[in-house]
C-alpha atoms as a PDB file:
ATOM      1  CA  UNK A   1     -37.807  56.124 197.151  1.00  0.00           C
ATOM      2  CA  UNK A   2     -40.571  58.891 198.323  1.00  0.00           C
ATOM      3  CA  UNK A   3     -37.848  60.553 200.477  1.00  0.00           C
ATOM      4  CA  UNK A   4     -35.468  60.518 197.541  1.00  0.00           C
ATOM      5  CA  UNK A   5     -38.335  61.933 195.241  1.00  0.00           C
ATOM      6  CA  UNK A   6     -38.786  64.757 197.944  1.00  0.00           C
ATOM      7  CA  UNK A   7     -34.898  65.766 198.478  1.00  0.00           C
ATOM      8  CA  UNK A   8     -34.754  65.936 194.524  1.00  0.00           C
ATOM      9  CA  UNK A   9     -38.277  68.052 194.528  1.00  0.00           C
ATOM     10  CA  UNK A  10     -36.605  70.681 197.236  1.00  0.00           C
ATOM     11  CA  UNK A  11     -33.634  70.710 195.188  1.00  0.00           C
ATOM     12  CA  UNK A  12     -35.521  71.489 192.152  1.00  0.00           C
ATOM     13  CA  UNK A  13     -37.425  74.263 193.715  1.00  0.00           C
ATOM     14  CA  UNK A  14     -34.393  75.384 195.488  1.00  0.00           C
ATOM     15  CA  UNK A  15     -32.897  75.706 192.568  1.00  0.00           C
ATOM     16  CA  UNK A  16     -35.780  77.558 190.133  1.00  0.00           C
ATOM     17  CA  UNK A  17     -36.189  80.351 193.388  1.00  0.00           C
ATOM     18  CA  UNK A  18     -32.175  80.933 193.168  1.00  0.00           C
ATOM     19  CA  UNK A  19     -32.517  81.342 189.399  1.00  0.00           C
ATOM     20  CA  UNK A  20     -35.491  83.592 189.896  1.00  0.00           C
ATOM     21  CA  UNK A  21     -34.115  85.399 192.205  1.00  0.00           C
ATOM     22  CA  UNK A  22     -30.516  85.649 190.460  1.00  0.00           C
ATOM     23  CA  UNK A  23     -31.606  86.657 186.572  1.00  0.00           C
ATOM     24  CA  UNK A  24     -35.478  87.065 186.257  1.00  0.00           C
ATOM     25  CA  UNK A  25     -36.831  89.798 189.187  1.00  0.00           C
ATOM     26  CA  UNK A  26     -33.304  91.462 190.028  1.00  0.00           C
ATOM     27  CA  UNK A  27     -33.361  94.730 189.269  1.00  0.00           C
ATOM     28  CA  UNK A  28     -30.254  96.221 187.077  1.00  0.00           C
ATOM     29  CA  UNK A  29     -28.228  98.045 189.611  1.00  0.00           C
ATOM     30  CA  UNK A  30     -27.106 101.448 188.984  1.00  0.00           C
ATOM     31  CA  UNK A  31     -23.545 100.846 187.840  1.00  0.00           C
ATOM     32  CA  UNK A  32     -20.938 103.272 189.419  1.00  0.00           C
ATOM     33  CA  UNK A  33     -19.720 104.076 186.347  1.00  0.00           C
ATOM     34  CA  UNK A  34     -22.908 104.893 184.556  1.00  0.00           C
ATOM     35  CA  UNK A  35     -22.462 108.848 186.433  1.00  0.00           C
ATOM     36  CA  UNK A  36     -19.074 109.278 183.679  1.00  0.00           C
ATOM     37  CA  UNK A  37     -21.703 108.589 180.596  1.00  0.00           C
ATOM     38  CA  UNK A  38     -23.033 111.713 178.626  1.00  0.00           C
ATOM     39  CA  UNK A  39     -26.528 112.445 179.184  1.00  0.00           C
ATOM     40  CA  UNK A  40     -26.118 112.992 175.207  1.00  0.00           C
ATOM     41  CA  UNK A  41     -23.326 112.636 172.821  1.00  0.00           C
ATOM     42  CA  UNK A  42     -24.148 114.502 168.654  1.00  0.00           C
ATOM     43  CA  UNK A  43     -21.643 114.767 166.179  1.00  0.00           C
ATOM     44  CA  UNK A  44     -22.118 117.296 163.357  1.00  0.00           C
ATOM     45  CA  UNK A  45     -24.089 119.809 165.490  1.00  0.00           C
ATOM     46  CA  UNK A  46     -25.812 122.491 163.190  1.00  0.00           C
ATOM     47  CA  UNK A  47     -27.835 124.549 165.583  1.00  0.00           C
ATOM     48  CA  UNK A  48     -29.669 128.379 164.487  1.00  0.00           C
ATOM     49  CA  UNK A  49     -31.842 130.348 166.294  1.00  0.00           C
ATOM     50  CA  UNK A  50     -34.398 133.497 165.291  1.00  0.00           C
ATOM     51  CA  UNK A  51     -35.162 136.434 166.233  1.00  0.00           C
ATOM     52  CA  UNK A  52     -38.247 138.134 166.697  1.00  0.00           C
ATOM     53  CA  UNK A  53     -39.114 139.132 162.929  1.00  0.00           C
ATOM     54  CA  UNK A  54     -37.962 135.673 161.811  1.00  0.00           C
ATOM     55  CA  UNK A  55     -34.581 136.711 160.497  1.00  0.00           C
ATOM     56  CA  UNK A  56     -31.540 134.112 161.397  1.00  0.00           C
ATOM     57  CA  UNK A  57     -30.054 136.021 164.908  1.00  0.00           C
ATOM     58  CA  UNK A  58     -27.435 132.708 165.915  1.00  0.00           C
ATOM     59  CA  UNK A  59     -26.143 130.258 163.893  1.00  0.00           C
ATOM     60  CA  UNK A  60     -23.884 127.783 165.766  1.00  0.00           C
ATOM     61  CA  UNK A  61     -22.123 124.625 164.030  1.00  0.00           C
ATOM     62  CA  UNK A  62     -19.595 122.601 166.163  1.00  0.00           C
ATOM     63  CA  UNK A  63     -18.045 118.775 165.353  1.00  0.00           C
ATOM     64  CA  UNK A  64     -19.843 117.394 168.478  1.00  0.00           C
ATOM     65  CA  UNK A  65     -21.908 118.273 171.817  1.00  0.00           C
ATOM     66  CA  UNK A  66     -21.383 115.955 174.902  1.00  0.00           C
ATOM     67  CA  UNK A  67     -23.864 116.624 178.075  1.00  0.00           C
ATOM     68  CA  UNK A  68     -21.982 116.263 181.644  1.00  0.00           C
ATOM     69  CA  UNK A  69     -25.649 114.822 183.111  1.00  0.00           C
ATOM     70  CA  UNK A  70     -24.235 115.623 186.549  1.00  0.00           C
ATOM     71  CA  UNK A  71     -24.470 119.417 186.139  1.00  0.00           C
ATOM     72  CA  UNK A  72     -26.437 120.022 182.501  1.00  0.00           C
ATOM     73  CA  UNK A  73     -23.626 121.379 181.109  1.00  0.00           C
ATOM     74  CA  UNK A  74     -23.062 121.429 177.352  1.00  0.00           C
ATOM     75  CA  UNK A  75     -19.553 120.931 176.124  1.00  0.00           C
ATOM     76  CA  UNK A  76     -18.751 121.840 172.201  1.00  0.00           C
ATOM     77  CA  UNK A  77     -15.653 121.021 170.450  1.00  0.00           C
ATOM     78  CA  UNK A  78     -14.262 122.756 167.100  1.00  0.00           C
ATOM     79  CA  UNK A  79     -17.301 125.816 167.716  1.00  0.00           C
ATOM     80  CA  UNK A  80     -18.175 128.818 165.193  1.00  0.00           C
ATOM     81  CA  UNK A  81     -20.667 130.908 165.591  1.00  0.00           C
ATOM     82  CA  UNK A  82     -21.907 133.644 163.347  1.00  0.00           C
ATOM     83  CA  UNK A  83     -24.036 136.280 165.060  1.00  0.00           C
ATOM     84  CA  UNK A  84     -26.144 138.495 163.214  1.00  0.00           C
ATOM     85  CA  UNK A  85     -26.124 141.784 164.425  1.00  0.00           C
ATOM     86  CA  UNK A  86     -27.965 145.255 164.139  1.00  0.00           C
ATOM     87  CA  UNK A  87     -27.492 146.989 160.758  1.00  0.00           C
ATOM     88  CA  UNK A  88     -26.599 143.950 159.039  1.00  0.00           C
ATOM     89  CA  UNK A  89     -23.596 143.130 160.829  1.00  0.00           C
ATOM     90  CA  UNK A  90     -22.368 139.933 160.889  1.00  0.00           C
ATOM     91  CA  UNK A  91     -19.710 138.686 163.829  1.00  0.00           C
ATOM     92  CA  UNK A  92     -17.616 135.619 163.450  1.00  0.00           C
ATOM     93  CA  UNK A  93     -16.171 133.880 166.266  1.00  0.00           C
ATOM     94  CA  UNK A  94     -14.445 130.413 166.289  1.00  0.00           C
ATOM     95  CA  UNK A  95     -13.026 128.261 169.286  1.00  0.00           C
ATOM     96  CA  UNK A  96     -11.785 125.020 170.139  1.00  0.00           C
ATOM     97  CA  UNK A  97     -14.151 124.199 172.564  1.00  0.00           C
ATOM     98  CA  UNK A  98     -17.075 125.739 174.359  1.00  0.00           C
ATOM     99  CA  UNK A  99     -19.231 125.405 177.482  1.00  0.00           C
ATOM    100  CA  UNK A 100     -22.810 126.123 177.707  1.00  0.00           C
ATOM    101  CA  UNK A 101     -24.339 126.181 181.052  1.00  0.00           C
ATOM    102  CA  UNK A 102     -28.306 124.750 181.616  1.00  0.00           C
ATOM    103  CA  UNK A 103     -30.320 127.584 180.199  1.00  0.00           C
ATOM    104  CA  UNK A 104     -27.963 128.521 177.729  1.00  0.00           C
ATOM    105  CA  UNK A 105     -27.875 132.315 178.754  1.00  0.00           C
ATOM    106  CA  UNK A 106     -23.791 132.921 178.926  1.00  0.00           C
ATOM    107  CA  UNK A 107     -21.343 130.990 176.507  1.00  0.00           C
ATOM    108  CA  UNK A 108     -17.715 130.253 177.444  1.00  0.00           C
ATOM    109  CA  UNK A 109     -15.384 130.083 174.711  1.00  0.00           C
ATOM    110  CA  UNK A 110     -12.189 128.715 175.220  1.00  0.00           C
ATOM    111  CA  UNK A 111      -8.904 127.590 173.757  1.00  0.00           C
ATOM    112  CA  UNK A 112      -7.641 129.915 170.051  1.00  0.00           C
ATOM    113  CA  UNK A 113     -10.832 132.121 170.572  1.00  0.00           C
ATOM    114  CA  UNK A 114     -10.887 134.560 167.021  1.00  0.00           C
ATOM    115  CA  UNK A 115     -13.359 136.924 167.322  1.00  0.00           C
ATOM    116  CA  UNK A 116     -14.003 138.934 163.883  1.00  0.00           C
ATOM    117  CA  UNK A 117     -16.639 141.379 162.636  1.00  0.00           C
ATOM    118  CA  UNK A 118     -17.617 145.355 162.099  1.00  0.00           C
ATOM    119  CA  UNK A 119     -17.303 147.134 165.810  1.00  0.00           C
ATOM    120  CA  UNK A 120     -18.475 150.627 164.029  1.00  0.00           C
ATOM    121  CA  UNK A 121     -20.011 152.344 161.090  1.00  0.00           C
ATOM    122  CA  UNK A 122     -17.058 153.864 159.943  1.00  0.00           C
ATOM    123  CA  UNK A 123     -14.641 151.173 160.636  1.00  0.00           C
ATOM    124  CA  UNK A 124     -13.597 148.438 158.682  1.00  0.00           C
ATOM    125  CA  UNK A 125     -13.512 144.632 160.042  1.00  0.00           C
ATOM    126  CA  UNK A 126     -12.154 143.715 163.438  1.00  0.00           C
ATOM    127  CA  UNK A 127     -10.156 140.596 164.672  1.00  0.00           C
ATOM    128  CA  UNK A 128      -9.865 140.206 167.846  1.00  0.00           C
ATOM    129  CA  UNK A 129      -7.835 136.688 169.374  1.00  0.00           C
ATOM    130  CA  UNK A 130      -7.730 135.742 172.431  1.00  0.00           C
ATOM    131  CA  UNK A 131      -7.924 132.329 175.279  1.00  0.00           C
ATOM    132  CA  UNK A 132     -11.617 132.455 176.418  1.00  0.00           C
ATOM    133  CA  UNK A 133     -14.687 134.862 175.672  1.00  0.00           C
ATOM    134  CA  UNK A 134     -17.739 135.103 177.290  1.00  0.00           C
ATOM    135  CA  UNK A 135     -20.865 135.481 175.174  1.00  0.00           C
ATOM    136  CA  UNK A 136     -24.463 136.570 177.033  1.00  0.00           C
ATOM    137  CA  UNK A 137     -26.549 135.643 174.684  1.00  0.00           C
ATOM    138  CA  UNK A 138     -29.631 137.702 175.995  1.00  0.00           C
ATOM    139  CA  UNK A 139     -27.571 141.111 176.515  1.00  0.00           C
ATOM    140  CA  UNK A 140     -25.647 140.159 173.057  1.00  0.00           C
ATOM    141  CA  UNK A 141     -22.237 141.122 175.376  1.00  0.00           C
ATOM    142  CA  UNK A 142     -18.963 139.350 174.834  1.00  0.00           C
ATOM    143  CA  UNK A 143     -16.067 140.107 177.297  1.00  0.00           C
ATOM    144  CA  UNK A 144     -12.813 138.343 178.699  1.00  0.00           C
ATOM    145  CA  UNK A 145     -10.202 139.256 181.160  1.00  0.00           C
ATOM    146  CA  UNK A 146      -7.619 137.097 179.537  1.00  0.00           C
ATOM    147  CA  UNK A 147      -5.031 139.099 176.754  1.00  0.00           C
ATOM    148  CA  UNK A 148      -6.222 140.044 173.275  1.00  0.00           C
ATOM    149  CA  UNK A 149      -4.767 141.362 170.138  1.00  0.00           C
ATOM    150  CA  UNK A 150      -7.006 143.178 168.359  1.00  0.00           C
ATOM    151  CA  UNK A 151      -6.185 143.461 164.644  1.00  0.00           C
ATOM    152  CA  UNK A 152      -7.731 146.725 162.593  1.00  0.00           C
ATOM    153  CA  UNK A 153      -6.352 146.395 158.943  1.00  0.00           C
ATOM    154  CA  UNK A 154      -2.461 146.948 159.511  1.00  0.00           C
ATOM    155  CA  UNK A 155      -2.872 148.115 163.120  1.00  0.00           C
ATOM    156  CA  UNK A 156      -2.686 146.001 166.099  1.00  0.00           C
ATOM    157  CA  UNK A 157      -3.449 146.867 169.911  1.00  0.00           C
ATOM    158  CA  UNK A 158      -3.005 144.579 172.456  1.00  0.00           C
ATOM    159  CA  UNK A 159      -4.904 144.478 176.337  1.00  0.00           C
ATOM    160  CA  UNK A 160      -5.722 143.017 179.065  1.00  0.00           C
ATOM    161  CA  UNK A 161      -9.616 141.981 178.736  1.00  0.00           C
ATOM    162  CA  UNK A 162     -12.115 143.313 176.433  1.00  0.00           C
ATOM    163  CA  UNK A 163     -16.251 144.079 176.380  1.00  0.00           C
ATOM    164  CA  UNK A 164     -17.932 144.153 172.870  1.00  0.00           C
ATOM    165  CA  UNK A 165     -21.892 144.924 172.779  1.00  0.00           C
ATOM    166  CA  UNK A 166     -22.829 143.145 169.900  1.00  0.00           C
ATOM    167  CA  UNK A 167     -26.020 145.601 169.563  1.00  0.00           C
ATOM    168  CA  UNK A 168     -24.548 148.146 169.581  1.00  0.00           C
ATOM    169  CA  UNK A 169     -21.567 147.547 167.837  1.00  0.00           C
ATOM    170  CA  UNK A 170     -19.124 149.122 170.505  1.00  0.00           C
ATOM    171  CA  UNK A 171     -15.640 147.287 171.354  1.00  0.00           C
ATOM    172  CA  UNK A 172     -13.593 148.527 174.015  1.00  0.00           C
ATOM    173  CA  UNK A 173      -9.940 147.586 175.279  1.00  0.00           C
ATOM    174  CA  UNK A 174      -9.912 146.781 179.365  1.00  0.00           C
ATOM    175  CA  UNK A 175      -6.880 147.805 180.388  1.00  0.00           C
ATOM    176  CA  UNK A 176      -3.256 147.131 179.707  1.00  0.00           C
ATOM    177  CA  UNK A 177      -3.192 148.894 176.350  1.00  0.00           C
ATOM    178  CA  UNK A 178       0.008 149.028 173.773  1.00  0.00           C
ATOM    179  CA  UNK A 179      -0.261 149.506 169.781  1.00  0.00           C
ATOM    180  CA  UNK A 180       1.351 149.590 166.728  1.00  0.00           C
ATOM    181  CA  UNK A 181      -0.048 151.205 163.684  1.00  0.00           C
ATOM    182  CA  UNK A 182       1.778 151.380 160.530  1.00  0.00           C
ATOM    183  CA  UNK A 183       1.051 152.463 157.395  1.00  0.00           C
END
């Protein structure tokens, strides 16, 4: 009877250290999986930022922001930005989807890119479409290699790559240039 009471007690222990083991002091293990998960996920992003003198200098809106944790990159889908420029000026740019590097310095724009906004003082307003556009943020440069149309009331020019300095309000054509103006 003693011996039987002892097999059943070493059972019984037996069993509580395999269920201790098993579900109370394991660890959760780092799934494989887990790396695929966004280090963030927002929908509805409605982002601004200011400038020295405390007028609005960025204002970004964008249906959602996913992080890739692996690199810090930022992805935005359905993007527009409106960037408030010297002398009033007021740029408007819209994309399908943009990426935004760790630090934030240089935006890339990509996918039905439309660019709009006043490039001088004596023109009127600019539209410039294109695949993907690069915006420093810092130097307040866009550019792209890729083609662009460039629409100036009922005249149109089309390139190969383009550089706009927002502060200034310059726009040039790269290279590749062909036009049609009409009256």
């Amino acid at each position: 009877m003693i011996a039987r009471f002892m097999v059943l007690a070493g059972l019984a222990a037996l069993i509580a250290a395999l269920v201790q083991w098993r579900v109370v002091d394991r660890e959760p293990s780092s799934a494989a999986g887990d790396a695929s998960r966004p280090g963030y996920f927002l929908t509805g992003v409605d982002l601004e930022e200011f400038g020295t003198d405390g007028t609005l200098r960025i204002g970004l809106r964008s249906i959602s922001a996913t992080e890739d944790p692996a690199s810090g990159v930022v992805r935005l889908s359905d993007v527009a930005v409106d960037y408030h420029g010297a002398a009033g000026r007021l740029w408007h740019l819209t994309a399908n989807e943009a990426q935004v590097p760790p630090g934030g310095r240089t935006v890339l724009f990509e996918g039905d890119v439309r660019f709009a906004g006043q490039p001088g003082e004596a023109t009127g307003v600019a539209e410039l479409r294109t695949a993907t556009l690069a915006l420093d943020t810092v130097t307040e440069i866009a550019e792209t290699r890729a083609p662009v149309e460039l629409a100036l009331g009922a005249h149109r020019l089309r390139a190969l790559g383009m550089r706009a300095d927002l502060k200034a309000g310059n726009l040039r054509l790269e290279s590749d240039v062909s036009g049609l103006f009409t009256r």
